[in-house]
Protein backbone atom coordinates (compact mmCIF):
# COMPACT_ATOMS: atom_id res chain seq x y z
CA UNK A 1 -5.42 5.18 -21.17
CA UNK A 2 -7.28 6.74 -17.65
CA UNK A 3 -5.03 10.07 -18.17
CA UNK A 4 -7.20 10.62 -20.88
CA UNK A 5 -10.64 10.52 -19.11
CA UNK A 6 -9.56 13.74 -17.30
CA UNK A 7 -9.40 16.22 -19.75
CA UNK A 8 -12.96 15.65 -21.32
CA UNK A 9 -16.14 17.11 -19.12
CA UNK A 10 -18.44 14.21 -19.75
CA UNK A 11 -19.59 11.84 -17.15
CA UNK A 12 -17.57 8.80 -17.31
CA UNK A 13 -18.39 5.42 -15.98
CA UNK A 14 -15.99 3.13 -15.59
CA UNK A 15 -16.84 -0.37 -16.76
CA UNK A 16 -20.64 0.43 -17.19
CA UNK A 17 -22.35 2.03 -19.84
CA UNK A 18 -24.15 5.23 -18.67
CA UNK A 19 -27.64 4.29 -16.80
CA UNK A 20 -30.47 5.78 -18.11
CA UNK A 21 -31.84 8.94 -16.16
CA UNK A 22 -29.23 10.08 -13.99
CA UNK A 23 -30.31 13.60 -13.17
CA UNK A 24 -26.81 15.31 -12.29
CA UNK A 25 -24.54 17.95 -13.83
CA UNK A 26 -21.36 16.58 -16.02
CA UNK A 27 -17.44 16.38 -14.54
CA UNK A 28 -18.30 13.04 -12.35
CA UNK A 29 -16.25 9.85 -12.70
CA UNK A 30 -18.16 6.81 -12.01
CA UNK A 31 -16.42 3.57 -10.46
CA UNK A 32 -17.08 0.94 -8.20
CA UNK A 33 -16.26 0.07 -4.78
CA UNK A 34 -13.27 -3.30 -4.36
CA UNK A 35 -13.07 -5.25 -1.98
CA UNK A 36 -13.75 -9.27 -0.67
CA UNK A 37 -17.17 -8.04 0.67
CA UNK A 38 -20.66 -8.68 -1.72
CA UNK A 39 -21.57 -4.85 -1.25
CA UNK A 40 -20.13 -3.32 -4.21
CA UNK A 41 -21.38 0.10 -4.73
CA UNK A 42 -21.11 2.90 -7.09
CA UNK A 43 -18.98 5.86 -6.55
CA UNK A 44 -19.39 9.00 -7.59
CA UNK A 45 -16.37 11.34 -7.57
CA UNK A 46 -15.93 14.65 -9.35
CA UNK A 47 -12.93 14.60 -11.46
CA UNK A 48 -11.67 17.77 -10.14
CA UNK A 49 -11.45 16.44 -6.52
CA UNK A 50 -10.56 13.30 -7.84
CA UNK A 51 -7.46 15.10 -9.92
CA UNK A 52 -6.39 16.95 -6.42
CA UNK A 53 -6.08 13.95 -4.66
CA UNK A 54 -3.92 12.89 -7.11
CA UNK A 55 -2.03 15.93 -7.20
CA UNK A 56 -1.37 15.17 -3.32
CA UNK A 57 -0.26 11.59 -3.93
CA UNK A 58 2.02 13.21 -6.25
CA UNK A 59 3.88 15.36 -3.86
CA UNK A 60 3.55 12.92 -1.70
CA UNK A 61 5.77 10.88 -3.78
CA UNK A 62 7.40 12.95 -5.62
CA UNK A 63 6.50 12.22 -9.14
CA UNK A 64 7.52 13.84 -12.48
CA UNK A 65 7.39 14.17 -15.53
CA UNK A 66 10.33 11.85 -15.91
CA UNK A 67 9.27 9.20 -14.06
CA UNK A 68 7.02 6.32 -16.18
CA UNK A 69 4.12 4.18 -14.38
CA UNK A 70 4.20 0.45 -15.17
CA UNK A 71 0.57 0.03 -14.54
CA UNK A 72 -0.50 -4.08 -14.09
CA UNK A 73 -3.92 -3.58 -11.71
CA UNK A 74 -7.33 -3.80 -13.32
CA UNK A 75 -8.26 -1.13 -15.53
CA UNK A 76 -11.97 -0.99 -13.33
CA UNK A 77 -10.05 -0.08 -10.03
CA UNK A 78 -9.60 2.93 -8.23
CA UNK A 79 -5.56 2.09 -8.27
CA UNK A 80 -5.52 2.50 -11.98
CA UNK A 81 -8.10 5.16 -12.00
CA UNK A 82 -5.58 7.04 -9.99
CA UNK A 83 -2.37 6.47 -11.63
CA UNK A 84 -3.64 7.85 -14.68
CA UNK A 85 -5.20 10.88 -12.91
CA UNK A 86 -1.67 11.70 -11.22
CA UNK A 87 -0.31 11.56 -14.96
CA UNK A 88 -2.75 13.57 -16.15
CA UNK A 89 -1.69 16.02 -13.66
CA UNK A 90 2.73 15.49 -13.34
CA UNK A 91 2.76 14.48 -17.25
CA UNK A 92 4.81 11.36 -16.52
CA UNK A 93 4.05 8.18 -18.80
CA UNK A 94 1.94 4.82 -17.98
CA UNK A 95 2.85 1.59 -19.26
CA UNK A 96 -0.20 -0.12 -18.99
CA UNK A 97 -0.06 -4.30 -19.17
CA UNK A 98 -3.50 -5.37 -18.41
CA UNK A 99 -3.11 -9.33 -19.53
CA UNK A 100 -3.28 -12.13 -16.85
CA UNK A 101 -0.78 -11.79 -14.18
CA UNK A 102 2.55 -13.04 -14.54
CA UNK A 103 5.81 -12.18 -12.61
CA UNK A 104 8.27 -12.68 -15.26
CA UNK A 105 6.33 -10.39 -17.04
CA UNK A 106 6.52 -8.24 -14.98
CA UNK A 107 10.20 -8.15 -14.22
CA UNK A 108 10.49 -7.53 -17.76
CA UNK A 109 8.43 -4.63 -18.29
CA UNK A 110 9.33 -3.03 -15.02
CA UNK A 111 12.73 -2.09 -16.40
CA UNK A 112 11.23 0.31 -18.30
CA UNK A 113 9.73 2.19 -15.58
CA UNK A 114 10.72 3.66 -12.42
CA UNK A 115 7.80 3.15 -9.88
CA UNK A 116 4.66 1.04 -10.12
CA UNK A 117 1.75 -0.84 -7.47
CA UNK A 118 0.85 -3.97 -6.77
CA UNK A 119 -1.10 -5.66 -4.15
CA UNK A 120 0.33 -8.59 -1.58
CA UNK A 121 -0.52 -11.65 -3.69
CA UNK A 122 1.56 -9.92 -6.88
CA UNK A 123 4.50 -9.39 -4.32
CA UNK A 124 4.53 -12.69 -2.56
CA UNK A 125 4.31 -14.24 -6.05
CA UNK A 126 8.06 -12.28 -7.20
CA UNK A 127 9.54 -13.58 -3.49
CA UNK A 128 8.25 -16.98 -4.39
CA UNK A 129 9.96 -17.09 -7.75
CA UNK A 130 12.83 -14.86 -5.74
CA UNK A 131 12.91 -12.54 -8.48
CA UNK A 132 14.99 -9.58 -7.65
CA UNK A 133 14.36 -5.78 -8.13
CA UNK A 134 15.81 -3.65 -10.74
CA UNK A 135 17.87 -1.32 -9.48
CA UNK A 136 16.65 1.96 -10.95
CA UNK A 137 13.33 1.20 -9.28
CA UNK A 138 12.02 4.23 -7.23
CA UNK A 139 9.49 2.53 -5.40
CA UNK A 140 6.54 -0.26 -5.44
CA UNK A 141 3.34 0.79 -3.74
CA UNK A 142 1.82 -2.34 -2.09
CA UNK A 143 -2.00 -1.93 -1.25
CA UNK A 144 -5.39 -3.79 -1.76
CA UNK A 145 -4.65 -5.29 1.51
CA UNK A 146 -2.22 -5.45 4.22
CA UNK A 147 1.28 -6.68 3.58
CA UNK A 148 2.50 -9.10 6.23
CA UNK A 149 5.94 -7.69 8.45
CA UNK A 150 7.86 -11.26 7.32
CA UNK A 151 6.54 -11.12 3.53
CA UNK A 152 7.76 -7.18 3.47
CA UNK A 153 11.13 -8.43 4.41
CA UNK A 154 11.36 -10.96 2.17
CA UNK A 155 10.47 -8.49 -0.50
CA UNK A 156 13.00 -5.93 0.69
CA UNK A 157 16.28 -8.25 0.62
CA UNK A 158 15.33 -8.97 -2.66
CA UNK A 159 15.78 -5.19 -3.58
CA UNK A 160 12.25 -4.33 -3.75
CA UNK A 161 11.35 -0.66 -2.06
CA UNK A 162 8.10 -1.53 -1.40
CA UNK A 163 5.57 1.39 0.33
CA UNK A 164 2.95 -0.24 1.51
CA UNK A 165 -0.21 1.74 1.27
CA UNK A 166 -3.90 2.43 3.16
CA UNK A 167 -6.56 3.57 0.54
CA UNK A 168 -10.36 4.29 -0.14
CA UNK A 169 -12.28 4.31 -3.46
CA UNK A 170 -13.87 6.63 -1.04
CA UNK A 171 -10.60 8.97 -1.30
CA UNK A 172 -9.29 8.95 -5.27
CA UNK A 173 -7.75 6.02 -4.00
CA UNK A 174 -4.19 6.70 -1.42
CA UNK A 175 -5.17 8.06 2.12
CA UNK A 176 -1.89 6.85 3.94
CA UNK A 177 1.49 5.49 3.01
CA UNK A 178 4.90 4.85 3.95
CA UNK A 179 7.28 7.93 3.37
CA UNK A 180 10.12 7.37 0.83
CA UNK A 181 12.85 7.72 3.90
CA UNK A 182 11.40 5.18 5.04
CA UNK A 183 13.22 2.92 2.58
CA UNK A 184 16.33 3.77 4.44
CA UNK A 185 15.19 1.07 6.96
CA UNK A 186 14.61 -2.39 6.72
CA UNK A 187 12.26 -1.89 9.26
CA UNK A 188 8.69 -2.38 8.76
CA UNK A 189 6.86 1.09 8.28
CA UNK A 190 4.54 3.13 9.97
CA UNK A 191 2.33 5.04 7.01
CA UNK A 192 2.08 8.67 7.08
CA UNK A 193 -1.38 10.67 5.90
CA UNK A 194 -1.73 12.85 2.82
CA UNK A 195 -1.53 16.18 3.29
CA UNK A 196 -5.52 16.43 2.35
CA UNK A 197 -6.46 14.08 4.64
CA UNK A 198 -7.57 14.72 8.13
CA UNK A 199 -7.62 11.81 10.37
CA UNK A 200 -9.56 10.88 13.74
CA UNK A 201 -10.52 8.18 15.63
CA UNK A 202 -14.24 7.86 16.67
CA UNK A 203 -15.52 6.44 20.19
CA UNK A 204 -15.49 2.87 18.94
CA UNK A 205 -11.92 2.65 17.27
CA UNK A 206 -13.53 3.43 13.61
CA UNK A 207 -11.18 5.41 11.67
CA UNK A 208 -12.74 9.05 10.19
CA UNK A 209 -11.76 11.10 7.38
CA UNK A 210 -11.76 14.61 6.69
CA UNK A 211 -10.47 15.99 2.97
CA UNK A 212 -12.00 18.48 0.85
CA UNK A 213 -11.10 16.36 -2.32
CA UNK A 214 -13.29 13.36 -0.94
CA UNK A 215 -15.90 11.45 -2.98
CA UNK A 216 -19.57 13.01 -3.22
CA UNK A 217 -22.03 9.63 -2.27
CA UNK A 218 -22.81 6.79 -3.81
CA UNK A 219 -25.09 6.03 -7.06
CA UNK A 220 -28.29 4.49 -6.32
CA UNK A 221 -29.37 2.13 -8.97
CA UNK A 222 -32.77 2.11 -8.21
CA UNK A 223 -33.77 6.13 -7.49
CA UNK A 224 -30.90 6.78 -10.41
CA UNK A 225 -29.33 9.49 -8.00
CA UNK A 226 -26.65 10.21 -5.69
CA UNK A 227 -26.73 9.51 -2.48
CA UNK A 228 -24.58 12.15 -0.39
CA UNK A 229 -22.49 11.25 1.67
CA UNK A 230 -22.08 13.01 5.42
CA UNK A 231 -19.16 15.97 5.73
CA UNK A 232 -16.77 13.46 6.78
CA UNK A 233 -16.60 10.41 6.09
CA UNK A 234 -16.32 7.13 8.38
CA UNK A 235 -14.86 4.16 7.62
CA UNK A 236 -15.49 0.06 8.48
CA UNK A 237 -11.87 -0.03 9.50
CA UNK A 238 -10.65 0.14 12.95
CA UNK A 239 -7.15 1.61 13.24
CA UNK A 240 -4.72 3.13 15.40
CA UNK A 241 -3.02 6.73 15.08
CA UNK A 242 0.02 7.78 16.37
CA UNK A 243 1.59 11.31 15.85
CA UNK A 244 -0.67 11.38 12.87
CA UNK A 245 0.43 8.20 11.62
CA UNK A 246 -1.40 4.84 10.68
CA UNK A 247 0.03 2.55 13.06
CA UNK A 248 -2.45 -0.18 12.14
CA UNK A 249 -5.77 -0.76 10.16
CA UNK A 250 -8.32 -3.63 9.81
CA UNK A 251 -11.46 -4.14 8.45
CA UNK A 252 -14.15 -4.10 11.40
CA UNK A 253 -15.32 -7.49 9.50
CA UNK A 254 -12.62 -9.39 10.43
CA UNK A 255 -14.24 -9.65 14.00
CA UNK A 256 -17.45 -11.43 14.92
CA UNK A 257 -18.96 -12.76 18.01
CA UNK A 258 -19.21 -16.95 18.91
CA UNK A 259 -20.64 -17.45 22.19
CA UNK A 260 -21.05 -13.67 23.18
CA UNK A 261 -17.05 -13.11 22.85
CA UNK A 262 -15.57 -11.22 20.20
CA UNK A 263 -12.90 -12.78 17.98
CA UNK A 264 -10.52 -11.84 15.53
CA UNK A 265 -9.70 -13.96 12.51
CA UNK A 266 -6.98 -11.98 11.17
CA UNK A 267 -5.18 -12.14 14.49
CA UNK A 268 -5.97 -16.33 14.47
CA UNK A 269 -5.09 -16.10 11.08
CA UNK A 270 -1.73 -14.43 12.44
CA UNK A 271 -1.11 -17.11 14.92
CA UNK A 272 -1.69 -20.25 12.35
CA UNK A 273 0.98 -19.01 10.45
CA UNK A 274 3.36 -18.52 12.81
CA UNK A 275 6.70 -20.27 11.81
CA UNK A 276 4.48 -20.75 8.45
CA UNK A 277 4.51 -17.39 6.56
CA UNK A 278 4.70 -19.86 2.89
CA UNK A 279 0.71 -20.60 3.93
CA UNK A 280 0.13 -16.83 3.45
CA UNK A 281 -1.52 -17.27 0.08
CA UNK A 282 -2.54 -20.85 0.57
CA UNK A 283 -5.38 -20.36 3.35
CA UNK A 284 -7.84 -18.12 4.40
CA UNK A 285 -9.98 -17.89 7.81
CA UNK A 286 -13.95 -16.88 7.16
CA UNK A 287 -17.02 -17.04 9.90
CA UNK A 288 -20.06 -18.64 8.91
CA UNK A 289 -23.48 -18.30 11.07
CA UNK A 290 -24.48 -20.84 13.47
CA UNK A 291 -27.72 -21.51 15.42
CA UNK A 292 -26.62 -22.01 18.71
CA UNK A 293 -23.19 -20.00 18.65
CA UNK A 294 -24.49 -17.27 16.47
CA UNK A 295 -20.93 -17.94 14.38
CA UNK A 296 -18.52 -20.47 13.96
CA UNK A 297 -14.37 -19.88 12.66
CA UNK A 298 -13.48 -21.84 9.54
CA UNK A 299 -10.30 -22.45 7.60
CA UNK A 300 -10.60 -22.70 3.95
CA UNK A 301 -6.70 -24.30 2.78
CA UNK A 302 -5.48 -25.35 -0.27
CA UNK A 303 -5.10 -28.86 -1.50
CA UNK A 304 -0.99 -28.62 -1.62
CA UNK A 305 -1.13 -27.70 2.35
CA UNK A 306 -3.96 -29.19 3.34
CA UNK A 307 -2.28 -32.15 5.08
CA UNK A 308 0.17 -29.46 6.93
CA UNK A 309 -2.69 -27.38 7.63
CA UNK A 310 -4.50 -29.77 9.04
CA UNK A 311 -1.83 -30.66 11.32
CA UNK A 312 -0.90 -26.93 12.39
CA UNK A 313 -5.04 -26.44 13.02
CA UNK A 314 -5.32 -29.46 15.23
CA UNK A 315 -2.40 -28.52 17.43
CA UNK A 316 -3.72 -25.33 17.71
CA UNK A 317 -7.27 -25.97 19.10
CA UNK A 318 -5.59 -27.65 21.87
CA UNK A 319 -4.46 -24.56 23.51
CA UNK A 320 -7.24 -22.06 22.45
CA UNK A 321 -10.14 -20.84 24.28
CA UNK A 322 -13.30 -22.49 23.09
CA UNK A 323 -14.54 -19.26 21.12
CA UNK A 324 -11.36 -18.76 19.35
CA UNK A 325 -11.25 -22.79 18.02
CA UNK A 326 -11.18 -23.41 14.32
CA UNK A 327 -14.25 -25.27 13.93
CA UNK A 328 -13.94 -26.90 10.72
CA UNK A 329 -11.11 -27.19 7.58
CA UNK A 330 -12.34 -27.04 4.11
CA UNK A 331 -10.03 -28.44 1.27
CA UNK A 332 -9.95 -26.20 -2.17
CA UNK A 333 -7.90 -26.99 -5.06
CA UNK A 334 -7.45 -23.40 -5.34
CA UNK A 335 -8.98 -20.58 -3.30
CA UNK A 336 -10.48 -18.36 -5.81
CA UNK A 337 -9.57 -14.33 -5.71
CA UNK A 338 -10.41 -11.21 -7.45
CA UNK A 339 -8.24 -9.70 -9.94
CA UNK A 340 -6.42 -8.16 -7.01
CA UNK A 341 -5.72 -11.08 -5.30
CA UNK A 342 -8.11 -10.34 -2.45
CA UNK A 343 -10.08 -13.89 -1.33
CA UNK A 344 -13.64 -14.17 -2.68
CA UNK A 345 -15.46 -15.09 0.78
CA UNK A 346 -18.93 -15.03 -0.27
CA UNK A 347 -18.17 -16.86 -3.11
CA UNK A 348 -16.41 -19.70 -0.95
CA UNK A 349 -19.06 -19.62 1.67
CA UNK A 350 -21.80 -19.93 -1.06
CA UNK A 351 -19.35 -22.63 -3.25
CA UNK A 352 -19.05 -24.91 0.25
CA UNK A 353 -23.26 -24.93 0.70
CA UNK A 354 -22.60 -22.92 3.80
CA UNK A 355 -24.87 -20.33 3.75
């Protein structure tokens, strides 16, 4: 159980044995990065911060000791990680279920617990099978990615009050999330900051972060050393702030240049599944390089859609600007994701001999 890593002083590395000739004092937590990118990197937190960002989340939330944590995300990630840092800290109980994913399974171990997470693909997976919410359910934290406005409501009117979340490995996990009033409204929420966090917006749209509980640097494999990081940190998402609130986020990767103009797969993405939202889960958009364009956009579908898909992409190219044309569908039986659910791009790319 993670609560437990928080009361010993010793380094701990989290799915790694120790590597040899780290030169740093004890009270660090090691964990890597997540994410659909193939830059995975080391973190190194110390579990004091780590334990007052938790402490925020808490408050935040309004945890207790009576409340109990059905836990289902990987035991590597910083989402676990953190759940059993904020028990450490408010005393309440985990129940952790760490075998393959299943919904049913879950709706039958949620109903001993009052609040859990989960991340889109575990949510669109309960609307799919329409299973409905327990009613003693506090709330459902929804991050590892954005949850779409139409799969949100879907989720709600089955009973679900889902918070969807903005966090960094970076930050002990939760930076920014929906309030609990917010579950008052069906409407889709704006997320409000922790109060340790202190967010800005840099020239180019990149969202900064100030926090005295934030990670130290990364670990270095080869030196076997920390890396520090600056005094504040910035992140590769661009995002919007309003009255200190997250309006909107995205990863700066979802944007690359064809033919000198900058476009946006997650807004294509957006507009392909338009009238669609079931396709959600069944495609994904990815750029690959190109020698005369410098990138081309490519759609990656599912065999069950892939006729539909098809369809939708042709009738779409018609009325796009040459840059923002799909250039190419690729047929998968399956598109393969990460524990989390997030799509494994490089994989894909490297699986379809386009690289």
């Amino acid at each position: 159980m993670h609560s437990s890593l928080f009361s010993s002083r010793d380094n701990i590395w989290v799915g790694a044995s120790k590597p040899l000739g780290l030169d740093v004092e004890d009270n660090f937590i090691f964990y890597q990065t997540s994410g659909s990118t193939a830059d995975s990197k080391w973190i190194a937190y110390k579990k004091n911060k780590f334990l007052k960002a938790a402490e925020s989340a808490n408050q935040f939330l309004n945890m207790t000791a009576k409340d109990t944590w059905l836990d289902v995300l990987p035991s590597h990630h910083v989402a676990s990680l953190s759940v059993g840092a904020r028990a450490y800290s408010a005393g309440f109980q985990i129940i952790s279920s760490k075998e393959k994913w299943n919904p049913e399974v879950f709706i039958k171990k949620i109903k001993k617990a009052t609040v859990s997470s989960l991340v889109p693909t575990q949510v669109y997976d309960l609307v799919e099978k329409n299973l409905k919410a327990p009613q003693h359910i506090r709330f459902v934290l929804v991050g590892g990615g954005a949850i779409s406005s139409s799969l949100y409501k879907k989720a709600r009117d089955l009973g679900w009050p889902i918070l969807p979340t903005y966090g960094l490995s970076e930050a002990g996990s939760q930076v920014a999330t929906a309030s609990l009033e917010s579950l008052a409204s069906y409407a889709y929420p704006a997320l409000n900051f922790l109060s340790h966090v202190r967010p800005s917006i840099n020239n180019e749209g990149f969202l900064k972060i100030k926090s005295d509980f934030l990670f130290e640097g990364y670990y270095c494999p080869l030196k076997k050393s920390i890396k520090k990081r600056e005094h504040d940190f910035l992140t590769s998402d661009k995002a919007i702030i309003e009255s200190n609130q997250l309006i909107s986020v995205r990863r700066d990767s979802s944007s690359k240049k064809i033919l000198g103009v900058l476009v946006d797969k997650e807004q294509i993405k957006s507009e392909l599944l338009k009238n669609y939202p079931q396709w959600a889960q069944k495609i994904e958009l990815a750029f690959v390089k190109d020698g005369r364009t410098e990138n081309r956009l490519i759609v990656i579908s599912e065999s069950s859609v892939f006729s539909e898909v098809s369809a939708r992409i042709e009738a779409y190219n018609l009325n796009a600007e040459g840059p923002n044309r799909v250039s190419k569908i690729y047929q998968l039986s399956e598109i393969p994701r990460s524990a989390l659910g997030k799509p494994q791009i490089p994989k894909i790319i490297e699986a379809l001999g386009l690289i």
